[in-house]
N, C-alpha and C. Protein backbone atom coordinates (compact mmCIF):
# COMPACT_ATOMS: atom_id res chain seq x y z
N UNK A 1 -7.09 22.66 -13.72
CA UNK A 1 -6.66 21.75 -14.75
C UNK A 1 -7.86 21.01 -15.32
N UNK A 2 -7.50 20.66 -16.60
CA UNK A 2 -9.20 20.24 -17.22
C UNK A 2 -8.50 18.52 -16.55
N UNK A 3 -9.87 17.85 -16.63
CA UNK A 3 -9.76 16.08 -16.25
C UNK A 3 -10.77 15.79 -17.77
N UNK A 4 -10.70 14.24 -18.03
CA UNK A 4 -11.65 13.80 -18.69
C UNK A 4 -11.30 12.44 -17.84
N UNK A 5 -12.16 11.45 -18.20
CA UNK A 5 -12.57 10.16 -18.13
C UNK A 5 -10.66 9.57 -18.46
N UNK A 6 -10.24 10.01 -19.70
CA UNK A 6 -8.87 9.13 -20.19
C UNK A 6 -7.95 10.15 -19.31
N UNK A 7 -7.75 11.14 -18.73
CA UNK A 7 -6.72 11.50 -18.10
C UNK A 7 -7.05 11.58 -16.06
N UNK A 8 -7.93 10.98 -15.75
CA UNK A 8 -8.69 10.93 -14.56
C UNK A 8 -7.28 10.43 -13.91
N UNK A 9 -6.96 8.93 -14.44
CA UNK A 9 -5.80 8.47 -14.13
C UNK A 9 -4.63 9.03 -13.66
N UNK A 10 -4.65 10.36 -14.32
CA UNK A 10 -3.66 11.38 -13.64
C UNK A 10 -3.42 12.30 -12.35
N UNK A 11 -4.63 11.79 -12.12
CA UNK A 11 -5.12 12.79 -10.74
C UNK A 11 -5.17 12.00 -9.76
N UNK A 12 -5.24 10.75 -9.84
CA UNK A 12 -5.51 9.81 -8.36
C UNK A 12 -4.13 10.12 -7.61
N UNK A 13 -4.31 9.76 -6.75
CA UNK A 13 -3.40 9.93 -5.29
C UNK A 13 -3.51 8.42 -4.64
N UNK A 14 -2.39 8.31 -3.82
CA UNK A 14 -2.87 7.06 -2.34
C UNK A 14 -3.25 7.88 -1.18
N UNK A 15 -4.16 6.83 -1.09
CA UNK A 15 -4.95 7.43 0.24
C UNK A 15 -4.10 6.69 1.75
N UNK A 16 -3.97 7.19 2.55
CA UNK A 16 -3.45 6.58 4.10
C UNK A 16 -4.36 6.55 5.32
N UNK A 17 -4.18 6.34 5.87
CA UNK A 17 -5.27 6.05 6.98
C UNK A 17 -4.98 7.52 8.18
N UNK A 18 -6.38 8.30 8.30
CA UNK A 18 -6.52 9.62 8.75
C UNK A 18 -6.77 10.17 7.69
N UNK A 19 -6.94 10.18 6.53
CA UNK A 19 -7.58 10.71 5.01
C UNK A 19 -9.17 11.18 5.77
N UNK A 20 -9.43 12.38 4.84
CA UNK A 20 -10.74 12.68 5.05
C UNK A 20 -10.43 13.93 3.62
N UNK A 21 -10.89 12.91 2.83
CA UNK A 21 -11.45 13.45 1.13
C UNK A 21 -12.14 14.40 1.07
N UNK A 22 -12.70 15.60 1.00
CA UNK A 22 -13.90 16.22 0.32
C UNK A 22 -13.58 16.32 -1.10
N UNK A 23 -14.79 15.98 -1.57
CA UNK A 23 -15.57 16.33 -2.86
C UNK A 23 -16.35 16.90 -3.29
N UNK A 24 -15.83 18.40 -3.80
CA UNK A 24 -16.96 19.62 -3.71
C UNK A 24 -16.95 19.60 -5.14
N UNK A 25 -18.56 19.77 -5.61
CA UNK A 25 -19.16 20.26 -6.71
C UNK A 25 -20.32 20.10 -6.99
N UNK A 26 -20.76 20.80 -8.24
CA UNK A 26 -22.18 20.59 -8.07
C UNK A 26 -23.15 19.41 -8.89
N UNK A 27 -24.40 19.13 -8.52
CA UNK A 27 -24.77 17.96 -9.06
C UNK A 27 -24.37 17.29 -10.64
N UNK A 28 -23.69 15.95 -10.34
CA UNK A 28 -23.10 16.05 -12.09
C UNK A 28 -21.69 16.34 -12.21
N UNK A 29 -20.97 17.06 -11.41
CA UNK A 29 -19.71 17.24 -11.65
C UNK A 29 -19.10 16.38 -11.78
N UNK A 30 -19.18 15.28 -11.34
CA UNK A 30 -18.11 14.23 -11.19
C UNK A 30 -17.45 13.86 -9.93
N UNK A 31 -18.31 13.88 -9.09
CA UNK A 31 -17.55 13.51 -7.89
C UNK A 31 -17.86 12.06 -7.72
N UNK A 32 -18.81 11.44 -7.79
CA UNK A 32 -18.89 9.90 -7.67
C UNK A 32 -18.29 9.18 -8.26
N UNK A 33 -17.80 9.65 -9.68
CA UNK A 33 -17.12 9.38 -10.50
C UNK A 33 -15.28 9.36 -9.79
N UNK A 34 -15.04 10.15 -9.88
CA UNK A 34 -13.66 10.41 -8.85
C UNK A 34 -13.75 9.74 -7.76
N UNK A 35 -14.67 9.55 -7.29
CA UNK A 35 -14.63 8.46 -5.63
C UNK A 35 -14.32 7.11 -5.81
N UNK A 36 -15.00 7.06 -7.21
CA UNK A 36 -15.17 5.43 -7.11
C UNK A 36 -13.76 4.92 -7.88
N UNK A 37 -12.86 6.22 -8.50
CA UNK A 37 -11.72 5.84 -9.14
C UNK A 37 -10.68 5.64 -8.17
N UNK A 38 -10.94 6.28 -7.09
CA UNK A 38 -10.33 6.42 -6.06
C UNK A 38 -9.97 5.34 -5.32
N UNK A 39 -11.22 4.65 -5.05
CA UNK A 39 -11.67 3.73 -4.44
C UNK A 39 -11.04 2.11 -5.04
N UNK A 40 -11.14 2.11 -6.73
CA UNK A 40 -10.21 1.16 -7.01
C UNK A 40 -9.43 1.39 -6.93
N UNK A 41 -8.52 2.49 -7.12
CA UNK A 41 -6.79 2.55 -6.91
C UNK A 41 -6.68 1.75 -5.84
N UNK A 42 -7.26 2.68 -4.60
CA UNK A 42 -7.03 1.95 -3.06
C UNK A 42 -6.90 0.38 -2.79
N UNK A 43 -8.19 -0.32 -3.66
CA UNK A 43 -8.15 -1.28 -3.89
C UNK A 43 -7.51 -2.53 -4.44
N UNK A 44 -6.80 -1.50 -5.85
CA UNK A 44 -5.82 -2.50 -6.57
C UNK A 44 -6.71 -3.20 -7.58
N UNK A 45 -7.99 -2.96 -7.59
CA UNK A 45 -8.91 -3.73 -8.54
C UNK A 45 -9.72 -2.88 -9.37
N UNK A 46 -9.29 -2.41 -10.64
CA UNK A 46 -9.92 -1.91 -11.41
C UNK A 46 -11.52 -2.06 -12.33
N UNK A 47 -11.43 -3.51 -11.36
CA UNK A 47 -12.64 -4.20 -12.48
C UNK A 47 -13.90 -3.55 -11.00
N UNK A 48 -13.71 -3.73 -10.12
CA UNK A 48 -14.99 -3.48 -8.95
C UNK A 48 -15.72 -3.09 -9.03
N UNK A 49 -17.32 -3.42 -8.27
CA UNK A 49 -18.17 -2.46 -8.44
C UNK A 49 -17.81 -1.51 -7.54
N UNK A 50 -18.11 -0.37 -7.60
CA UNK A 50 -18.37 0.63 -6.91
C UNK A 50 -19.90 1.52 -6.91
N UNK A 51 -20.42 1.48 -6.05
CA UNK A 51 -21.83 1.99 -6.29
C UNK A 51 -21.78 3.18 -5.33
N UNK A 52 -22.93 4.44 -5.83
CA UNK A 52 -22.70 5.40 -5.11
C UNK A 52 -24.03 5.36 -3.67
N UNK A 53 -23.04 5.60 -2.79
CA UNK A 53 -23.97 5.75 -1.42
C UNK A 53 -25.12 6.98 -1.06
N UNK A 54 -25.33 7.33 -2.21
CA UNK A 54 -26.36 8.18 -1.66
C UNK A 54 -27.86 8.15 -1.22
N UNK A 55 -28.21 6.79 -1.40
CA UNK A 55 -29.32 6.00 -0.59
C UNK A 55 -29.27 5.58 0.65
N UNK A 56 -28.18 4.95 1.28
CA UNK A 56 -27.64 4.68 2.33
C UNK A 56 -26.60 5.53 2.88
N UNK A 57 -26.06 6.46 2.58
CA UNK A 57 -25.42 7.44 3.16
C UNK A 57 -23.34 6.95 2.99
N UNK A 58 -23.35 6.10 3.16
CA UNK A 58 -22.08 5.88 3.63
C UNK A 58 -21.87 3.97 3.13
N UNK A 59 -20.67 4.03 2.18
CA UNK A 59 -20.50 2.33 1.70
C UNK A 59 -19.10 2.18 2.75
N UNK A 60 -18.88 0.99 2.94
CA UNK A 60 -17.51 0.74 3.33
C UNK A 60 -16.63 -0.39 2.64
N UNK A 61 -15.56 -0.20 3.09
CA UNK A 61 -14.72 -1.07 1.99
C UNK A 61 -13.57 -1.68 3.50
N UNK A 62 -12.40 -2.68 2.32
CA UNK A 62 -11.63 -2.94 3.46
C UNK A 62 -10.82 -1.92 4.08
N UNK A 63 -10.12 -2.90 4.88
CA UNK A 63 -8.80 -1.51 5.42
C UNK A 63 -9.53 -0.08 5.72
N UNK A 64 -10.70 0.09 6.58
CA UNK A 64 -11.31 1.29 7.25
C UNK A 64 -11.38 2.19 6.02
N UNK A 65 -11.45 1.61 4.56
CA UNK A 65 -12.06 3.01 3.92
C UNK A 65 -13.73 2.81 3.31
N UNK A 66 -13.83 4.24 3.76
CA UNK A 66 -15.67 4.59 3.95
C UNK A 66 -15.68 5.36 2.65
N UNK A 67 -16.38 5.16 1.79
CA UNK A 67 -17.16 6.86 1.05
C UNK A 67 -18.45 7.19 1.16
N UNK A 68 -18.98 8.38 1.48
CA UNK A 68 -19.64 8.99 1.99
C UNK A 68 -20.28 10.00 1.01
N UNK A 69 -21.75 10.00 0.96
CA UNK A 69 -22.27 10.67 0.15
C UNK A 69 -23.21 11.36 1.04
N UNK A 70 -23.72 12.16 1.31
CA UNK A 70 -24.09 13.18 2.08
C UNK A 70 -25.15 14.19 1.58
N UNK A 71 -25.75 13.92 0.47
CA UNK A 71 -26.34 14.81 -0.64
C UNK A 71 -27.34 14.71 0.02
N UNK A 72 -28.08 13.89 0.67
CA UNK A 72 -29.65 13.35 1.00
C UNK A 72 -29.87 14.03 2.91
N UNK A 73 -28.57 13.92 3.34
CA UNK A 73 -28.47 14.70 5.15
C UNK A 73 -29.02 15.71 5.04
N UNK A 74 -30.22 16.08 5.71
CA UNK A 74 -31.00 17.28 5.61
C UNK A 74 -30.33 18.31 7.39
N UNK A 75 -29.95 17.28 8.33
CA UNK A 75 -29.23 17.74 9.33
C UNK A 75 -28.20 17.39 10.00
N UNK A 76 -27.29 18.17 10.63
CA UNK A 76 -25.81 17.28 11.33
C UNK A 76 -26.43 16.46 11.88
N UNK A 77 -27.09 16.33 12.78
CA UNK A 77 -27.51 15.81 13.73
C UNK A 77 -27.51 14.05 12.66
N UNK A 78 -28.37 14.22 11.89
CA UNK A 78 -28.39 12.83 10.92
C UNK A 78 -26.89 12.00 10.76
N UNK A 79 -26.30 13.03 10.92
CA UNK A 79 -24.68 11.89 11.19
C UNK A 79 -23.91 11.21 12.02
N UNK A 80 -24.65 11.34 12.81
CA UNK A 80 -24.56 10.67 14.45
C UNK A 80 -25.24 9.41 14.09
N UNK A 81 -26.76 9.44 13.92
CA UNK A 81 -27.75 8.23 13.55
C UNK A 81 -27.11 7.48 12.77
N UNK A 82 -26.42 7.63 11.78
CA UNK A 82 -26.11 6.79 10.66
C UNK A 82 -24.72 6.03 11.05
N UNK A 83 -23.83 6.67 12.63
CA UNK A 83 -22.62 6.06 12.93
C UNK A 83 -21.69 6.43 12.13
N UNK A 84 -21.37 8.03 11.97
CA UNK A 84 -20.40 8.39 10.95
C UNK A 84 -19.62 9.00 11.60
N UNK A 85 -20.39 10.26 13.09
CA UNK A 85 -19.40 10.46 13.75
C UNK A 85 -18.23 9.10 14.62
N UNK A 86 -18.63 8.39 15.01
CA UNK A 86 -17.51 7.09 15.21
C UNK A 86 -16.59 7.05 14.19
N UNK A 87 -17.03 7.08 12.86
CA UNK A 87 -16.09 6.35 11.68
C UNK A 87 -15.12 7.91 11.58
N UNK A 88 -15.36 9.00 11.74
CA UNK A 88 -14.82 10.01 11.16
C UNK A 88 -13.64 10.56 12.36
N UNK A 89 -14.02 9.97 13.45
CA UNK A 89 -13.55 10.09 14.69
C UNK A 89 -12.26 8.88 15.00
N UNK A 90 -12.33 8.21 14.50
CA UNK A 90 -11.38 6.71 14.25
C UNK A 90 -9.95 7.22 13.28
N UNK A 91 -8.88 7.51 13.67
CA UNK A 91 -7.74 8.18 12.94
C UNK A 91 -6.98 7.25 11.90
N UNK A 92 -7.61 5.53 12.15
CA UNK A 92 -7.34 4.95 11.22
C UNK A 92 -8.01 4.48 10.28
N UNK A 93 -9.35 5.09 10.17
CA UNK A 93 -10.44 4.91 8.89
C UNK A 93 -9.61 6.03 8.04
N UNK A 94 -10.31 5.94 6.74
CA UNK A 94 -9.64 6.30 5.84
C UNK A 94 -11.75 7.18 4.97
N UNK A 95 -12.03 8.21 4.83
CA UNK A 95 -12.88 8.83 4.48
C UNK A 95 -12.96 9.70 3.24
N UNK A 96 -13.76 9.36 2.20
CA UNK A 96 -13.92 10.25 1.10
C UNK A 96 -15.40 10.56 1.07
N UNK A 97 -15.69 11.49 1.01
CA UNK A 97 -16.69 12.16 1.50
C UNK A 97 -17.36 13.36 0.32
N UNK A 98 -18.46 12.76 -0.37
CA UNK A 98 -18.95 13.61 -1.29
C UNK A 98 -20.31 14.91 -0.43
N UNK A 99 -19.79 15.58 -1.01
CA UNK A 99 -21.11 16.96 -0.21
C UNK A 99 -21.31 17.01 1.34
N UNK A 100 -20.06 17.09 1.51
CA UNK A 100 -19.08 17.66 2.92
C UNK A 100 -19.95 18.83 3.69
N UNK A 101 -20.56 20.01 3.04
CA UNK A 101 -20.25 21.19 3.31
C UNK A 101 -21.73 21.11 4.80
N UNK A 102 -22.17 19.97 4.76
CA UNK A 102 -23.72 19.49 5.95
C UNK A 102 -22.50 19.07 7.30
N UNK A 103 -21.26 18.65 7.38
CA UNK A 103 -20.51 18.73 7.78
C UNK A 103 -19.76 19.89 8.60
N UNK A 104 -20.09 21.52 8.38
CA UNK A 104 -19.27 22.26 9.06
C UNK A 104 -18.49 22.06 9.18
N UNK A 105 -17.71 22.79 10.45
CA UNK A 105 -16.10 22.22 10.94
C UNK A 105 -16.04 21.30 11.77
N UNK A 106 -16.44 20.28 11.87
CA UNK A 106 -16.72 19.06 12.46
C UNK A 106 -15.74 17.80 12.18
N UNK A 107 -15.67 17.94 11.15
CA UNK A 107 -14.66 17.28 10.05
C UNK A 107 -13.54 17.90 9.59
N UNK A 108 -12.41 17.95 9.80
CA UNK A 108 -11.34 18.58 9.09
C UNK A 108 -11.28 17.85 7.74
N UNK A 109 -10.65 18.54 6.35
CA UNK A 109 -9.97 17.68 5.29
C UNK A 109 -8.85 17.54 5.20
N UNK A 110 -8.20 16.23 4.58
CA UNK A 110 -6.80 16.33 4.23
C UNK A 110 -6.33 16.76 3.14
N UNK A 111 -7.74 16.64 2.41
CA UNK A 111 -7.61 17.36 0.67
C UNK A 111 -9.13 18.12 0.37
N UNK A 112 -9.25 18.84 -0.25
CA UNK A 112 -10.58 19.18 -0.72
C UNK A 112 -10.09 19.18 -2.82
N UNK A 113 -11.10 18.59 -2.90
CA UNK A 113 -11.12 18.06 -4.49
C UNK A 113 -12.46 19.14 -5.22
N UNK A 114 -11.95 19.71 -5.98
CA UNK A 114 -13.45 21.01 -6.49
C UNK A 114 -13.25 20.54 -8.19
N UNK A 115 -14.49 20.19 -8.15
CA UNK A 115 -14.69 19.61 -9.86
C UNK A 115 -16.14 20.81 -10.24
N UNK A 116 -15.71 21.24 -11.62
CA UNK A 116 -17.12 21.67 -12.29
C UNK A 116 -17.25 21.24 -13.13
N UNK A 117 -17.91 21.49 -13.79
CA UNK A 117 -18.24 20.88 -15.52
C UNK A 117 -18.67 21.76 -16.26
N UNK A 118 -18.54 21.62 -17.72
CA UNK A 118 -18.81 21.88 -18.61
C UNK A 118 -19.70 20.21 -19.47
N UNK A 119 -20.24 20.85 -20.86
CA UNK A 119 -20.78 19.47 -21.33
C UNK A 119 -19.38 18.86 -21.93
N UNK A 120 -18.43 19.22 -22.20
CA UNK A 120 -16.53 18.19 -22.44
C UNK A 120 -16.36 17.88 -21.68
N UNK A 121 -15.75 18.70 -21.12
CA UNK A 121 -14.72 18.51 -19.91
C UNK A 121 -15.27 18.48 -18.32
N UNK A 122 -14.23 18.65 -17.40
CA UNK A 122 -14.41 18.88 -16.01
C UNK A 122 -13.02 19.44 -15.85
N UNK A 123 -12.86 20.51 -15.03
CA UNK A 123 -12.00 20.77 -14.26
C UNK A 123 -11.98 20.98 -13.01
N UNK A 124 -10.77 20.38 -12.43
CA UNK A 124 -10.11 20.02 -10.82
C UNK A 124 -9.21 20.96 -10.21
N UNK A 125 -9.52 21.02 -9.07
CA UNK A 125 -8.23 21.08 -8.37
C UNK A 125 -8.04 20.50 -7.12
N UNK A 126 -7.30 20.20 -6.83
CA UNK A 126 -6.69 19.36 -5.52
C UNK A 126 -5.89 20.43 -4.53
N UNK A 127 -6.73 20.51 -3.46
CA UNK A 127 -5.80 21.49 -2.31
C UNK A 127 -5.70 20.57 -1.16
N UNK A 128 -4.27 20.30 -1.11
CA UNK A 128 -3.94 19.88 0.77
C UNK A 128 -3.79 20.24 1.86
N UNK A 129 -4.46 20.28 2.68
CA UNK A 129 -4.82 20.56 3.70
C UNK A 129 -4.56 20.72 4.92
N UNK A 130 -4.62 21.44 5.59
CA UNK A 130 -3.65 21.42 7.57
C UNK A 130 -5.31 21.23 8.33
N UNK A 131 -5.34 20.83 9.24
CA UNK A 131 -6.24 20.86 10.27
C UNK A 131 -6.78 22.60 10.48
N UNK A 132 -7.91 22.61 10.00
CA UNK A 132 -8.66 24.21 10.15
C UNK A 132 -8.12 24.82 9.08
N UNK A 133 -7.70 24.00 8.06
CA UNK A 133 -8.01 24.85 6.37
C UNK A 133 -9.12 24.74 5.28
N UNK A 134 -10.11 24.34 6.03
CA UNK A 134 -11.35 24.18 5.15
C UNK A 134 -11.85 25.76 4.65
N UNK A 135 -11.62 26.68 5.49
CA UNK A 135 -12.18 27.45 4.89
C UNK A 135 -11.41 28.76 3.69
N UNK A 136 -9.97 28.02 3.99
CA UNK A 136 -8.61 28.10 2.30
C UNK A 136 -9.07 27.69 1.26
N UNK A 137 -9.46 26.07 1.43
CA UNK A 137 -9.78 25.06 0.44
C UNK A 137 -11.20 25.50 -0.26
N UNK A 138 -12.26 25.95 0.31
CA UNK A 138 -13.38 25.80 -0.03
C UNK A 138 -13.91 27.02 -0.73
């Protein structure tokens, strides 16, 4: 399905606690973009900042939700250091998680989100997920 910026609104979801988001695409697609829309829904506050974690790896918010940017993890091992396995391991954090795939099967998803682009548009799709369907989704 194509998305733009004015129909984004159409695609959000509520998130629940045991959520673990992926956001697959490639640089530019729009996944920070989608996180952070995400992230106000969850919130209820449309005005928020939302900044993307890919300097620091991982922002947190209230109510156990994390987003996670992962672009910069050169090894699993780096996700231990940063205290992500704890957060990802916690069934009542709530995780959206951009550039998953440094992740393996380590992480199950509850959704995998695949955005590409064009210079218009972007198109999505949203697949939900069972425990050990990452490799359906991806």
């Amino acid at each position: 399905m194509k998305i733009t910026l004015d129909t984004l609104p159409d695609f959000l979801f509520d998130l629940v606690p045991g959520d673990r988001i992926f956001l697959i695409g490639n640089l530019g697609a729009g996944k920070t973009t989608f996180a952070q829309a995400l992230i106000r829904k969850f919130l209820k506050n449309p005005e928020v900042s939302i900044t993307s974690p890919t300097y620091t790896y991982y922002q947190s918010y209230p109510d156990n939700l994390y987003h996670f940017d992962l672009y910069r993890v050169e090894h699993a091992d780096d996700i231990i250091r940063i205290g992500a396995e704890e957060i990802f391991d916690n069934p009542e954090s709530i995780c959206i998680i951009e550039w998953p795939e440094i992740l393996g099967e380590s992480v199950s998803p509850t959704k995998v989100i695949k955005l590409t682009e064009n210079e218009l548009w972007r198109e999505i799709s949203i697949t939900d997920c069972q425990v050990g369907d990452i490799d359906n989704a991806a």
